[in-house]
PDB file of N, CA and C in Angstrom:
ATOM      1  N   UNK A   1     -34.553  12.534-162.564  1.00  0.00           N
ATOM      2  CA  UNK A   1     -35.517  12.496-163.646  1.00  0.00           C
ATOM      3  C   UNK A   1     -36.905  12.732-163.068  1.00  0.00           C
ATOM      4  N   UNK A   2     -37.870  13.070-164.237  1.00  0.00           N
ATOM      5  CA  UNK A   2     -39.209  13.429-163.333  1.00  0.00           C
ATOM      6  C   UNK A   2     -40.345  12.405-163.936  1.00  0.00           C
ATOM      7  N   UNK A   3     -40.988  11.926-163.311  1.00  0.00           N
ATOM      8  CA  UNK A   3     -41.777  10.959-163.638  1.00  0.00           C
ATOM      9  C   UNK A   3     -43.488  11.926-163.039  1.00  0.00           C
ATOM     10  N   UNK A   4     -44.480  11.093-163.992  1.00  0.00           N
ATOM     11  CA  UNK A   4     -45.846  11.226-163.303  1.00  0.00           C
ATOM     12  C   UNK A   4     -46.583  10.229-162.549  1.00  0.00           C
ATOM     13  N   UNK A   5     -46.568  10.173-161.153  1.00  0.00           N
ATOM     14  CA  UNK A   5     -47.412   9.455-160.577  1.00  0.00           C
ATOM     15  C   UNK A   5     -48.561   9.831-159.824  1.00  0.00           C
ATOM     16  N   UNK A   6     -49.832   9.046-160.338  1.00  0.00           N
ATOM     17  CA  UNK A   6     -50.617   9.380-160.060  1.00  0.00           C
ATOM     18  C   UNK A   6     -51.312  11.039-160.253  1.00  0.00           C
ATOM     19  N   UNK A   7     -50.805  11.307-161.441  1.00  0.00           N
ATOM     20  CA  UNK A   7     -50.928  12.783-161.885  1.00  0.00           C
ATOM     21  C   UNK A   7     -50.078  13.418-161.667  1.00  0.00           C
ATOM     22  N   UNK A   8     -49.224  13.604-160.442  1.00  0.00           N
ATOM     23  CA  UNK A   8     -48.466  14.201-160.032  1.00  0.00           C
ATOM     24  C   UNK A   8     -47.018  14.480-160.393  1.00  0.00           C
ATOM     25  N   UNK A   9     -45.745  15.335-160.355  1.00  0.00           N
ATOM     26  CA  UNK A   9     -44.381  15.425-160.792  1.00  0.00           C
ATOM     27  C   UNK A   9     -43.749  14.773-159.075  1.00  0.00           C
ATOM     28  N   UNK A  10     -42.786  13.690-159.815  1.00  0.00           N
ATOM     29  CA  UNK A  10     -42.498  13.177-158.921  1.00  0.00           C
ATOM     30  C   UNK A  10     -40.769  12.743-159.024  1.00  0.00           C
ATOM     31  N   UNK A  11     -39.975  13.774-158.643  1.00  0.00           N
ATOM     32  CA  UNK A  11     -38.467  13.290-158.651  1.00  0.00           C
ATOM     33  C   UNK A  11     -37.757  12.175-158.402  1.00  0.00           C
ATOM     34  N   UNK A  12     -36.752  11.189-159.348  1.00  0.00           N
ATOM     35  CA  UNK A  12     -36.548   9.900-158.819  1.00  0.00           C
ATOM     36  C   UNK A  12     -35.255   9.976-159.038  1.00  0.00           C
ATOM     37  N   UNK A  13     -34.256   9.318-158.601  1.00  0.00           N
ATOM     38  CA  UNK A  13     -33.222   9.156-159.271  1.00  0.00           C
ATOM     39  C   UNK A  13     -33.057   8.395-160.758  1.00  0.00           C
ATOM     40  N   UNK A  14     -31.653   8.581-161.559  1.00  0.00           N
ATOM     41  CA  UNK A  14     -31.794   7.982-162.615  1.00  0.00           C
ATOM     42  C   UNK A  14     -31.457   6.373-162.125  1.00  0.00           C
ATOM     43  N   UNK A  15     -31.897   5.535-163.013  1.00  0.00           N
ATOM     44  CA  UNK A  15     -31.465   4.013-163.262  1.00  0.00           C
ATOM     45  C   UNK A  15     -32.471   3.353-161.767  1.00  0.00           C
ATOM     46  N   UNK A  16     -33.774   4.483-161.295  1.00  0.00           N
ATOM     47  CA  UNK A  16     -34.649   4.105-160.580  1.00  0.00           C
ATOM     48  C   UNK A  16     -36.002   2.798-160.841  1.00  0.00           C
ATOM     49  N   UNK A  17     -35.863   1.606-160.601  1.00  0.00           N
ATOM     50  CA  UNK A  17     -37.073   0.755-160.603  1.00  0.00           C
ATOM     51  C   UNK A  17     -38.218   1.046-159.931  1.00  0.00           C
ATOM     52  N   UNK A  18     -39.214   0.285-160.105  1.00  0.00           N
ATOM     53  CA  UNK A  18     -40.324   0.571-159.630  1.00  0.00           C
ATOM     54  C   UNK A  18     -40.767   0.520-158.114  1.00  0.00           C
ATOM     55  N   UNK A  19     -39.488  -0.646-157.764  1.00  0.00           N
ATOM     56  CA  UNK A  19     -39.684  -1.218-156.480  1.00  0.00           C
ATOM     57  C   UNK A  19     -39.218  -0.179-155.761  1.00  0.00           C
ATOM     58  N   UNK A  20     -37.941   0.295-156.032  1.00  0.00           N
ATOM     59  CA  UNK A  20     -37.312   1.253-155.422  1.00  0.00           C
ATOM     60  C   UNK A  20     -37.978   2.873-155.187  1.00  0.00           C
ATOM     61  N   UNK A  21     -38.939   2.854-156.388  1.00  0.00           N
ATOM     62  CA  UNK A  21     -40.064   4.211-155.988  1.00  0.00           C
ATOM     63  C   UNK A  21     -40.851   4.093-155.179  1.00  0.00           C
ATOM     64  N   UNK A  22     -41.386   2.373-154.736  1.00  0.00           N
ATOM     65  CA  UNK A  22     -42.237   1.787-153.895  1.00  0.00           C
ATOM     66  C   UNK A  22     -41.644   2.272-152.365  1.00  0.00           C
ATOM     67  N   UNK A  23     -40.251   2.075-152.668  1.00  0.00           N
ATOM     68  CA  UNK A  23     -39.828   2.485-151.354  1.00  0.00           C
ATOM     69  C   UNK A  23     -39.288   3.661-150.920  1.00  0.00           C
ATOM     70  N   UNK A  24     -39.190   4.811-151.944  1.00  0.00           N
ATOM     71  CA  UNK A  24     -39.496   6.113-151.551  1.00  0.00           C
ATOM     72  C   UNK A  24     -40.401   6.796-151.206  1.00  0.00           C
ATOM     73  N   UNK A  25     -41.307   6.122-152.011  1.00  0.00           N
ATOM     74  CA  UNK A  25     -42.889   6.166-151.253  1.00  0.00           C
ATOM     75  C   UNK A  25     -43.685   6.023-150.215  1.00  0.00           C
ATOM     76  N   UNK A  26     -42.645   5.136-149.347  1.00  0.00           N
ATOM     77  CA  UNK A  26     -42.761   4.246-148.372  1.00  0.00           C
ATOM     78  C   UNK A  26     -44.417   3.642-148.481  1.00  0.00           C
ATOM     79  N   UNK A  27     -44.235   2.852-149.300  1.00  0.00           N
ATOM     80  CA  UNK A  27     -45.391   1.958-150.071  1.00  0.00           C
ATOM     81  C   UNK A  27     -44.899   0.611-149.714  1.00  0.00           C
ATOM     82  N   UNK A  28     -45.705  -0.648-149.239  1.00  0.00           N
ATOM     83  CA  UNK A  28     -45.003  -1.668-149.114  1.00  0.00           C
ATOM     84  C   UNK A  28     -45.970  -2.557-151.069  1.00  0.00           C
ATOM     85  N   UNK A  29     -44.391  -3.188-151.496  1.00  0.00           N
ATOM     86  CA  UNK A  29     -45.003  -3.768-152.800  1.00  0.00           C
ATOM     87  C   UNK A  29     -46.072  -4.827-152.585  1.00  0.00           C
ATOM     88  N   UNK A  30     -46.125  -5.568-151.674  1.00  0.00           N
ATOM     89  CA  UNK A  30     -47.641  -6.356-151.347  1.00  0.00           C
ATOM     90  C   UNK A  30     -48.922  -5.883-151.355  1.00  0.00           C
ATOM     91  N   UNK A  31     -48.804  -4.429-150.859  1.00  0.00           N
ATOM     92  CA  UNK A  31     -50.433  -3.917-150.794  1.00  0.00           C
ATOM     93  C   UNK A  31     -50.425  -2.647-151.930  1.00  0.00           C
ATOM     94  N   UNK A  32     -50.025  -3.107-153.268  1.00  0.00           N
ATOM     95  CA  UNK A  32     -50.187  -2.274-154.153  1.00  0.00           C
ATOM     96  C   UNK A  32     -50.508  -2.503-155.641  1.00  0.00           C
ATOM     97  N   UNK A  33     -51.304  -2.169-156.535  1.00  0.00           N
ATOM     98  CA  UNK A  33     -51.355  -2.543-158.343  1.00  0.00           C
ATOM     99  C   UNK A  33     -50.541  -0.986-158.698  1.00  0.00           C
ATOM    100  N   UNK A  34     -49.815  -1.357-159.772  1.00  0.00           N
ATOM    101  CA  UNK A  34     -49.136  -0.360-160.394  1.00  0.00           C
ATOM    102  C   UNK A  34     -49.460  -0.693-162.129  1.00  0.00           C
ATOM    103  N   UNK A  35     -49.886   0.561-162.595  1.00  0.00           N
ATOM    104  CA  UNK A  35     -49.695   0.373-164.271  1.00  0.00           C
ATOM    105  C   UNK A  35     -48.268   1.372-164.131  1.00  0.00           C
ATOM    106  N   UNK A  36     -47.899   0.843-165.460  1.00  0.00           N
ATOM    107  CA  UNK A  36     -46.703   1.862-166.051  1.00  0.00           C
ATOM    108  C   UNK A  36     -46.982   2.283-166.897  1.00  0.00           C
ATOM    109  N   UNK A  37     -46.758   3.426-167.738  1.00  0.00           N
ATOM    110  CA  UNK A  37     -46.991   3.729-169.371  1.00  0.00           C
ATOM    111  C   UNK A  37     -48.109   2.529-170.070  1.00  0.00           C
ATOM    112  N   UNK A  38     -49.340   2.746-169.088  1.00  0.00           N
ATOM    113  CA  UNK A  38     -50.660   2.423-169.350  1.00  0.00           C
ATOM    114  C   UNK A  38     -50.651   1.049-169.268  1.00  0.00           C
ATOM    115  N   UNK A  39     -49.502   0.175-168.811  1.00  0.00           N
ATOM    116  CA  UNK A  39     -49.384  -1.202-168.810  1.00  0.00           C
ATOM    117  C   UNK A  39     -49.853  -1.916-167.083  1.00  0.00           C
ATOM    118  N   UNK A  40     -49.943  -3.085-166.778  1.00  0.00           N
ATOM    119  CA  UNK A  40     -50.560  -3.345-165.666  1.00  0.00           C
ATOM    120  C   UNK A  40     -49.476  -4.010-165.220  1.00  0.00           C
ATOM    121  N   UNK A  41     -48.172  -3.740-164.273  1.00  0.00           N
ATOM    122  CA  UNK A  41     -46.808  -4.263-164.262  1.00  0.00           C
ATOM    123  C   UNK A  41     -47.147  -5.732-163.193  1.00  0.00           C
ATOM    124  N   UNK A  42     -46.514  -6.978-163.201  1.00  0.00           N
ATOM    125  CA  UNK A  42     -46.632  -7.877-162.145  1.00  0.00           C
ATOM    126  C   UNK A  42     -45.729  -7.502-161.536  1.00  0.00           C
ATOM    127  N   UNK A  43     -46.243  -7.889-160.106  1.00  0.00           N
ATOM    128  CA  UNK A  43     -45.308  -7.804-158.744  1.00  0.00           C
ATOM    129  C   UNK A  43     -43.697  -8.210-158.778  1.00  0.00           C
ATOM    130  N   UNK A  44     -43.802  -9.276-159.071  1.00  0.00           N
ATOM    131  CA  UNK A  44     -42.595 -10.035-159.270  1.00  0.00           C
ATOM    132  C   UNK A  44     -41.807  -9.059-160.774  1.00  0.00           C
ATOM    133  N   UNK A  45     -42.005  -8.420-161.695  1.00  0.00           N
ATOM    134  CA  UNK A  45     -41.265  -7.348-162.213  1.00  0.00           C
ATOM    135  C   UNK A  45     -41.432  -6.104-161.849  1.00  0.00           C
ATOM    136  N   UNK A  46     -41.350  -6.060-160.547  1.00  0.00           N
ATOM    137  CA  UNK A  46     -41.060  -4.339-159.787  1.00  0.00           C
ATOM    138  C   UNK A  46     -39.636  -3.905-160.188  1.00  0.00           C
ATOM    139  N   UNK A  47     -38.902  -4.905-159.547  1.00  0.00           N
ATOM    140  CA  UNK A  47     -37.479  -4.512-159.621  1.00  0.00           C
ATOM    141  C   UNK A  47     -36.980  -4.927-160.862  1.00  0.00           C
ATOM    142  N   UNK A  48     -37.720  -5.282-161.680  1.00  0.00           N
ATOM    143  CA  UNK A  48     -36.705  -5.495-163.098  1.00  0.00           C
ATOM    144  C   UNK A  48     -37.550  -4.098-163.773  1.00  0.00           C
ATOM    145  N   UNK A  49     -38.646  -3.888-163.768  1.00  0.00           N
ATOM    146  CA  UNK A  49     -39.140  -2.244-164.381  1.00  0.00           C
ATOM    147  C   UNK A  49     -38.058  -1.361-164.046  1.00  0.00           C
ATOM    148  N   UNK A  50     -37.353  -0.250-165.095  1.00  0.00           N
ATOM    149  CA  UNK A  50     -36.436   0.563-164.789  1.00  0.00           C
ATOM    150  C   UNK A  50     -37.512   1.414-165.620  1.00  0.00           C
ATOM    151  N   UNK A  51     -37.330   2.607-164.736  1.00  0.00           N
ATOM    152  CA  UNK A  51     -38.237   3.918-164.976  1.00  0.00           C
ATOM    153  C   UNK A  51     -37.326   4.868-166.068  1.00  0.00           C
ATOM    154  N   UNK A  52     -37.715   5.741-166.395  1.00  0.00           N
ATOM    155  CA  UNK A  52     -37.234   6.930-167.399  1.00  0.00           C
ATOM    156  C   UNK A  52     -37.693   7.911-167.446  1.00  0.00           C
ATOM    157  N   UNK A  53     -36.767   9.237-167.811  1.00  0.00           N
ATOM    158  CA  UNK A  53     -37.837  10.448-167.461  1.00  0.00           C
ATOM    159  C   UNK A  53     -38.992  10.374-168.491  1.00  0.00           C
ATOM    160  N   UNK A  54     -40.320  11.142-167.662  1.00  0.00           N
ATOM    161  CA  UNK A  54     -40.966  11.139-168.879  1.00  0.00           C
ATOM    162  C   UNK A  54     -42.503  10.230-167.876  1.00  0.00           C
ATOM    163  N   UNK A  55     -41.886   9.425-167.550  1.00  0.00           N
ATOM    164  CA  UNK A  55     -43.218   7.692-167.474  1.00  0.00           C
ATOM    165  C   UNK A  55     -43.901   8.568-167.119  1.00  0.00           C
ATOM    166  N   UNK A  56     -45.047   7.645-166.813  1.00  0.00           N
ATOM    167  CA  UNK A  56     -46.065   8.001-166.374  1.00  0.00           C
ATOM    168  C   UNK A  56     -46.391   6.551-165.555  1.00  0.00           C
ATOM    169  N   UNK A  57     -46.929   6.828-164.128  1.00  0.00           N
ATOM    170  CA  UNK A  57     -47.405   5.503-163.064  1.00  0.00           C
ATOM    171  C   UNK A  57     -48.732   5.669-162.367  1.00  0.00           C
ATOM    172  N   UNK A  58     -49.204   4.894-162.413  1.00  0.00           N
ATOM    173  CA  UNK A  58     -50.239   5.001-161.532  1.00  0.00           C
ATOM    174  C   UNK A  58     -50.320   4.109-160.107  1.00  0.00           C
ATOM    175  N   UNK A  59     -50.563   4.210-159.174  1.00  0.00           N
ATOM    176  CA  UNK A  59     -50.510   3.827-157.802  1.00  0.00           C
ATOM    177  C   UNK A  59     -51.212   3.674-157.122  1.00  0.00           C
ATOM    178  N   UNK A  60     -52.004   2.255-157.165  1.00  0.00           N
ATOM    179  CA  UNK A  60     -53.109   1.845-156.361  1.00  0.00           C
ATOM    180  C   UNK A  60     -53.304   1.238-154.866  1.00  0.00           C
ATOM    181  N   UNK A  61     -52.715   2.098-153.781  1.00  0.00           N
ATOM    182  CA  UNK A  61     -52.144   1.520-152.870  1.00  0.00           C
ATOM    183  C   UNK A  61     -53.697   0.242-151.836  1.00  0.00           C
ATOM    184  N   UNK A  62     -53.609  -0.674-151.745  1.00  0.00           N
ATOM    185  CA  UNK A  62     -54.849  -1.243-150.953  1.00  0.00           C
ATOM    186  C   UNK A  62     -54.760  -1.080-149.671  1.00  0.00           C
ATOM    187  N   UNK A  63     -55.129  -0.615-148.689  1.00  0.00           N
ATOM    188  CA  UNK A  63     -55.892  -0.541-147.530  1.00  0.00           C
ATOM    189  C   UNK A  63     -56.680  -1.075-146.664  1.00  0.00           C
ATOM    190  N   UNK A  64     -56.197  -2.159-145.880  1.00  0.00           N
ATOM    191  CA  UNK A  64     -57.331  -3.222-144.907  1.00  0.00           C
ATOM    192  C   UNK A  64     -57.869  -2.319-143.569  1.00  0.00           C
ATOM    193  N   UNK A  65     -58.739  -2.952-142.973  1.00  0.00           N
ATOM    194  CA  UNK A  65     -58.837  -2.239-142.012  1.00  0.00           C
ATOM    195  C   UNK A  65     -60.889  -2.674-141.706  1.00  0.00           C
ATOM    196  N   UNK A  66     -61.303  -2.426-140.587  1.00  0.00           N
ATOM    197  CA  UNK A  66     -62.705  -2.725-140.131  1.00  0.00           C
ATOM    198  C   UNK A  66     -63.138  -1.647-139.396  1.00  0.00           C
TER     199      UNK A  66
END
């Protein structure tokens, strides 16, 4: 299925969660905010979010560093 993240076309498998895009992404879910279909998802429902073609995500990855 094709999803938009972050503007972009982004291939996932079907019956794909959020967490699991986190980790195709190789994104760790601690250093990240995600909306879904304009919603602001909590951490703790990564893996219960099931994606569909179509969504739309946005991907705010945070970055430490000095």
């Amino acid at each position: 299925m094709q999803l938009k993240v972050n503007g972009k076309t982004q291939a996932v498998k079907d019956g794909c969660d959020i967490e699991a895009l986190l980790q195709q992404l190789n994104l760790a879910a601690e250093r990240v905010a995600v909306e879904h279909n304009h919603n602001i998802v909590m951490r703790c429902d990564f893996g219960a979010t099931l994606l569909q073609d179509g969504d739309q995500l946005e991907i705010v990855n945070f970055v430490g560093g000095g």
